[in-house]
Protein backbone atom coordinates (compact mmCIF):
# COMPACT_ATOMS: atom_id res chain seq x y z
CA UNK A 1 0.00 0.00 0.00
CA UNK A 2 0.71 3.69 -0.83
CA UNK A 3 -0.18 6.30 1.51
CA UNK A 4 -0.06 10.06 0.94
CA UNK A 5 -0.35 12.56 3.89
CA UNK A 6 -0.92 16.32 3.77
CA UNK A 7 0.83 16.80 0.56
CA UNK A 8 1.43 20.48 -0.64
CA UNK A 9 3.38 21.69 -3.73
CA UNK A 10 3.31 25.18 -4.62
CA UNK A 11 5.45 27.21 -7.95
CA UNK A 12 6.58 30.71 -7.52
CA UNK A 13 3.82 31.27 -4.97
CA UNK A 14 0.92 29.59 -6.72
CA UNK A 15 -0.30 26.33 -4.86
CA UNK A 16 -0.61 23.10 -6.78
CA UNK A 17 -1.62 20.79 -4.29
CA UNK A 18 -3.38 21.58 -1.43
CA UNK A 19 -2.86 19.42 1.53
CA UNK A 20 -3.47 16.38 -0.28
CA UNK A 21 -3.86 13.15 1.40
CA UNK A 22 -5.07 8.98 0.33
CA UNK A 23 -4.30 5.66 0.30
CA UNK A 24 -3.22 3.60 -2.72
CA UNK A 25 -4.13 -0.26 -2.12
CA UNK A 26 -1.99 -3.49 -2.74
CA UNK A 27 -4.21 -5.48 -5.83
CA UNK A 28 -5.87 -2.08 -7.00
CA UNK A 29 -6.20 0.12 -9.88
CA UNK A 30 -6.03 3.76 -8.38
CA UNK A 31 -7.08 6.26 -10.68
CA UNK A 32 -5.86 10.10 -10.42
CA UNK A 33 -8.38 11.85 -12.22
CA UNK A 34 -9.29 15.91 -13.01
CA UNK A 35 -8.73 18.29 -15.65
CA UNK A 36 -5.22 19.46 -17.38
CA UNK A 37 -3.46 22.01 -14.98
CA UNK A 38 -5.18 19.92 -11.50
CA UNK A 39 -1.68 18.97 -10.00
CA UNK A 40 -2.32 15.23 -11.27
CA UNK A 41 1.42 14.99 -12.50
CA UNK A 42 2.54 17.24 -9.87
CA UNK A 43 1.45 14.58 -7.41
CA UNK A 44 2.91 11.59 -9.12
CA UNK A 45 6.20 13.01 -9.28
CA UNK A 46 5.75 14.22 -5.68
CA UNK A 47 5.51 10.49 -4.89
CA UNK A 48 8.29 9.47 -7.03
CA UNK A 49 10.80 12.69 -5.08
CA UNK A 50 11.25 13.75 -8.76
CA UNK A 51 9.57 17.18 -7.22
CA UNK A 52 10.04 17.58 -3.14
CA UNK A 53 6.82 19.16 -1.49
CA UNK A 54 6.49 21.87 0.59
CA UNK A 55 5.07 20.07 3.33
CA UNK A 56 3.77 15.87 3.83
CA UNK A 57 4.79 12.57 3.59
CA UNK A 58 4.99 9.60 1.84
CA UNK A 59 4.41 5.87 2.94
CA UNK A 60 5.54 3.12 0.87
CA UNK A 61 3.70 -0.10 2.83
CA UNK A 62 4.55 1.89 6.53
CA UNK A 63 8.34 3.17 5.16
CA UNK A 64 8.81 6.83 4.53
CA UNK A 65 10.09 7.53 1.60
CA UNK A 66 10.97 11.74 0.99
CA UNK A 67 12.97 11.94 4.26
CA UNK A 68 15.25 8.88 4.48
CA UNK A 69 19.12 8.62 3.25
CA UNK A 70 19.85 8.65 -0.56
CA UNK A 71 21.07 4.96 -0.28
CA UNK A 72 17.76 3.80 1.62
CA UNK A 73 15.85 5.79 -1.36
CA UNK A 74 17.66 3.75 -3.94
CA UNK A 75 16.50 0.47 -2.12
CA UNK A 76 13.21 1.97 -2.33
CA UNK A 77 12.81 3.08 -5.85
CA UNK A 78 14.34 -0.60 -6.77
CA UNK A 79 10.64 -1.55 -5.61
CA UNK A 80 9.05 0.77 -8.20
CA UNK A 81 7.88 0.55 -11.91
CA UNK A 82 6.67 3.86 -14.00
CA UNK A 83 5.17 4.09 -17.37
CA UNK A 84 5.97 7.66 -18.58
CA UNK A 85 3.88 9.69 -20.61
CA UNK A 86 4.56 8.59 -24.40
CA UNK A 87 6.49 5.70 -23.39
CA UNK A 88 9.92 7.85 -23.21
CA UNK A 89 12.00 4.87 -24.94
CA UNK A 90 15.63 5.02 -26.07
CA UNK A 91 15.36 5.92 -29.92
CA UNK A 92 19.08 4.15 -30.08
CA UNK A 93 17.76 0.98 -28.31
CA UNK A 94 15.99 -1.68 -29.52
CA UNK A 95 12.91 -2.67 -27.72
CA UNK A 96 15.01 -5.71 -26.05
CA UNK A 97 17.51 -2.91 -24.93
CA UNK A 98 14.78 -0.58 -23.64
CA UNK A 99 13.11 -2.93 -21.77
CA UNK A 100 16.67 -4.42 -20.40
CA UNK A 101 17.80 -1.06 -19.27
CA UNK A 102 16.73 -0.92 -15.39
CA UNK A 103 18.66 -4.46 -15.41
CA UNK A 104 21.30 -2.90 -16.44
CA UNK A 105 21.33 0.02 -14.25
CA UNK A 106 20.01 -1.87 -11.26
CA UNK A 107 20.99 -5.16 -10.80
CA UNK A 108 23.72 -7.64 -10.66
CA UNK A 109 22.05 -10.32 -13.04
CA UNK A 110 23.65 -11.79 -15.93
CA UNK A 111 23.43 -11.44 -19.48
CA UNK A 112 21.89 -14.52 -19.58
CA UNK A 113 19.48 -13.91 -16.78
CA UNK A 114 18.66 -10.35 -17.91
CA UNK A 115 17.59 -11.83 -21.63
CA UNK A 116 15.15 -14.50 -20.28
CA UNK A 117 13.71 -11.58 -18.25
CA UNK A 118 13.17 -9.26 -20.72
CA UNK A 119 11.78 -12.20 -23.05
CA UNK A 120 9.75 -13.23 -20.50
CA UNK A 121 8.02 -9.78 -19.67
CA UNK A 122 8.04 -8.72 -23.53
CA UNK A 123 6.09 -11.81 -23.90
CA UNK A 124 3.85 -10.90 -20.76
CA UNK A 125 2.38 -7.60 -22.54
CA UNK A 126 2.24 -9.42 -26.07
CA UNK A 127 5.04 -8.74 -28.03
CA UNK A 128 7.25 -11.92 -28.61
CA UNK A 129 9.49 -11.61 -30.96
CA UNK A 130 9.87 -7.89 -31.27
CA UNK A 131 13.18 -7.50 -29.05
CA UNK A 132 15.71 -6.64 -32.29
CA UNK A 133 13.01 -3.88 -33.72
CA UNK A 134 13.77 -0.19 -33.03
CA UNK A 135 11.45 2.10 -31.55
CA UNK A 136 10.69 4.01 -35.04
CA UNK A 137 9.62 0.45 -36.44
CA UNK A 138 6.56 -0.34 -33.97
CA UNK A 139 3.19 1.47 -33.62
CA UNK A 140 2.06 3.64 -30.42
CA UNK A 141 0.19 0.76 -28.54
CA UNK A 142 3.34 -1.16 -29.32
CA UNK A 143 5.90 1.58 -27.68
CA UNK A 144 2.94 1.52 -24.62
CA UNK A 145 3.76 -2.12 -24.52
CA UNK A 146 7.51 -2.31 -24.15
CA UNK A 147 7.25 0.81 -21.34
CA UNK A 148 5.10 -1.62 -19.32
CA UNK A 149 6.93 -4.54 -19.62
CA UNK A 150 10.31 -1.78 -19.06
CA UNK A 151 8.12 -0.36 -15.80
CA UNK A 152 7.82 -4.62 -14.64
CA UNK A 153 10.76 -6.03 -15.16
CA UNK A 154 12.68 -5.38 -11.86
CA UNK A 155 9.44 -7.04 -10.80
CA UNK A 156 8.20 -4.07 -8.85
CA UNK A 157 5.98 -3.96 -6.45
CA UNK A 158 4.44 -0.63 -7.25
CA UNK A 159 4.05 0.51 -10.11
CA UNK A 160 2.66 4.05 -11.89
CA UNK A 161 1.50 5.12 -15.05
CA UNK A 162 1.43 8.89 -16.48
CA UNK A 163 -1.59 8.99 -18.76
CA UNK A 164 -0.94 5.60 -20.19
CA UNK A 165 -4.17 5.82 -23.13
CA UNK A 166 -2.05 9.27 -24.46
CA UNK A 167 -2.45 9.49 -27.94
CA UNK A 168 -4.04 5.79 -28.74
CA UNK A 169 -6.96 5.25 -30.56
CA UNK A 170 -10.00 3.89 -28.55
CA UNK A 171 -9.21 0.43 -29.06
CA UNK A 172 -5.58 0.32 -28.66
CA UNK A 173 -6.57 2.48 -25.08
CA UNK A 174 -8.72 -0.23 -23.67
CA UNK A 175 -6.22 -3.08 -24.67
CA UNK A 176 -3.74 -1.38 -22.81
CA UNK A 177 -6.17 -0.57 -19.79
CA UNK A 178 -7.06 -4.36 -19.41
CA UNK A 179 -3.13 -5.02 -19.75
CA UNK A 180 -2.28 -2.49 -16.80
CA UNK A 181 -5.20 -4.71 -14.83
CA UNK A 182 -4.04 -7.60 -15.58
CA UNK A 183 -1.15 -7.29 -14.53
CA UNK A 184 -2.50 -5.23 -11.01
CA UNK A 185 -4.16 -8.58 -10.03
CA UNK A 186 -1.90 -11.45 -11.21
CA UNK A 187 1.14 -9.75 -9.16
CA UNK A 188 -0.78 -7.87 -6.22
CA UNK A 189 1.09 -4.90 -7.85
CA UNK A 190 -0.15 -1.55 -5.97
CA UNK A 191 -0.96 0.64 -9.49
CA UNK A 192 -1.74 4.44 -9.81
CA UNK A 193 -2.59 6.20 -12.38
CA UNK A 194 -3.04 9.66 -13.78
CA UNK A 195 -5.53 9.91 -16.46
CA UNK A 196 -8.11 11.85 -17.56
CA UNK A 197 -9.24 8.80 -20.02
CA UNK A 198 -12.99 8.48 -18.72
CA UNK A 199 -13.38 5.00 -20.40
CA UNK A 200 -10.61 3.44 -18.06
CA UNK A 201 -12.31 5.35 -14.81
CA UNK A 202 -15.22 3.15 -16.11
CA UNK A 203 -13.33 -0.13 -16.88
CA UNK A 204 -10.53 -0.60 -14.28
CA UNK A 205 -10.93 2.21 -11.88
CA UNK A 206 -10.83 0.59 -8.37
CA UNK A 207 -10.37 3.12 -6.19
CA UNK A 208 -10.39 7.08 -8.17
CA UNK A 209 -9.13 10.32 -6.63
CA UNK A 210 -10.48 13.61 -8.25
CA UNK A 211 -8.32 16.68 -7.89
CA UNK A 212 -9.95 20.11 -8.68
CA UNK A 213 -8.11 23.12 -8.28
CA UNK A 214 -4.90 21.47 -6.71
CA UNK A 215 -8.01 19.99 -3.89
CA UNK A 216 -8.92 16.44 -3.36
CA UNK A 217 -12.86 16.90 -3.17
CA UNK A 218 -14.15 13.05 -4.37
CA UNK A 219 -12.67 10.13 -3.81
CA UNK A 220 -14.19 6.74 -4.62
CA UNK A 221 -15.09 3.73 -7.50
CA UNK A 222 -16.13 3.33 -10.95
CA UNK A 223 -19.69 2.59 -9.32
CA UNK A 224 -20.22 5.32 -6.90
CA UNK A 225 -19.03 7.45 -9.70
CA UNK A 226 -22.38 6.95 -11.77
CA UNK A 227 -24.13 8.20 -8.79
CA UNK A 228 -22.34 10.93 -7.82
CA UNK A 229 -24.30 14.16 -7.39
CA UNK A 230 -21.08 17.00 -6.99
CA UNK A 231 -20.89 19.32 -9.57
CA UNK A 232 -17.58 19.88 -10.36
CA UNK A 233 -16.93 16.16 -10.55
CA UNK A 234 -19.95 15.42 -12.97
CA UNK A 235 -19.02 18.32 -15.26
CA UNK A 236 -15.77 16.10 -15.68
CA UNK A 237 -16.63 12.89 -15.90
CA UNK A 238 -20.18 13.32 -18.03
CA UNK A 239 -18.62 16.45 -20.49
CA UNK A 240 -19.91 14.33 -23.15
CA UNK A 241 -23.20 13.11 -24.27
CA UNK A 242 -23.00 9.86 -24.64
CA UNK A 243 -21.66 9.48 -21.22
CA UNK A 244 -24.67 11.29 -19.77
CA UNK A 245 -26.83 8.90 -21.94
CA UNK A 246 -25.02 5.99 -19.89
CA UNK A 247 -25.16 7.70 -17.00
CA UNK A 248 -28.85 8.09 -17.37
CA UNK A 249 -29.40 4.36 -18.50
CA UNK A 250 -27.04 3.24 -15.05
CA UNK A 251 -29.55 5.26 -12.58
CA UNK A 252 -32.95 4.14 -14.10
């Protein structure tokens, strides 16, 4: 589990996250939700001490994690899987490469261990026999692919995605929604995500946290959603028609 407490992140004066505080659970598919410019990336990277906050904590199952020694954050982060926004793989690399690079930077394995590794979580998100293709030679669901099985393959026991569904067609988004899932419940992996994809707050959202304004002011499931009655969340969530049609259908 992943808790947050009281965490605050302001720029040049202007708050970004006001006093935000939740709990991320072992097995679950947390969703960080809310519109561009909400502090949803603010927070991850708050979590990840890519950005320090002004003020809170961080639990990582009961172990602090933004005010310990650099070597005891190293342990930590060993523990840890992200997906990055557009997949952020090596153009130089090929995808066997990519997805071999925290091996390489992390561990003590060998080559021969590292290989059956990476062919064994390449094969995990679908994509056996693509290891020797560059990154310019695969589609966008493809490059989604290798970062998740590059985010798994130290085998981490948390992992987070940064708006995973970025730039995939509708289809190629929900393939790699049920992928992140999967993978959340076969290895008891504790998963956030930021997204503001309302078809995977719909399909794998377990637990979702809506930020407004740099303010946590909802926090619950993909059912409770449906029947939510605050305004700022509904003008979100059912922007569209057709998702007020369902919405409509749901509450009958």
């Amino acid at each position: 589990m992943i808790e947050i407490k009281n965490i605050s992140k302001a720029f040049n004066g202007k708050v970004v996250l006001d006093n935000i505080s939740g709990q991320f659970k072992k097995g679950q598919t947390s969703l960080v939700i809310g519109s561009s410019g909400t502090g949803k990336s603010v927070l991850l990277k708050c979590m990840l001490d890519l950005l320090q906050p002004e003020t809170g904590d961080v639990y990582f199952d009961g172990r602090e994690f933004l005010h310990i020694s650099e070597n005891e954050r190293k342990d930590l982060r060993r523990e840890m899987g992200v997906l990055f926004q557009g997949g952020a793989l090596f153009d130089s690399k090929t995808v066997h490469r990519n997805v071999q690079f925290p091996l390489d930077m992390l561990t003590t394995m060998t080559e021969a261990e590292k290989k059956d590794q990476v062919e064994f979580c390449l094969h995990k998100v679908g994509l056996d026999g693509t290891g020797k293709l560059m990154p310019s030679e695969i589609s966008g669901g493809m490059k989604k692919r290798v970062g998740i099985a590059r985010a798994i393959v130290m085998n981490p026991k948390y992992l987070f995605c940064d708006e995973p569904n970025s730039g995939l067609d509708p289809l190629t988004s929900i393939k790699i929604d049920e992928l992140i899932k999967e993978i959340t419940d076969e290895y008891q992996i504790t998963t956030v995500v930021i997204t503001h994809d309302m078809n995977s707050v719909l399909s794998i959202g377990d637990n979702i946290m809506f930020l407004y304004k740099g303010k946590k002011i909802w926090e619950g499931d993909s059912t409770s959603i449906m029947k939510s009655s605050l305004k700022e969340l509904d003008e979100f969530v059912f922007s569209n028609h057709a998702l007020k049609k369902l919405r409509g259908e749901y509450n009958k």
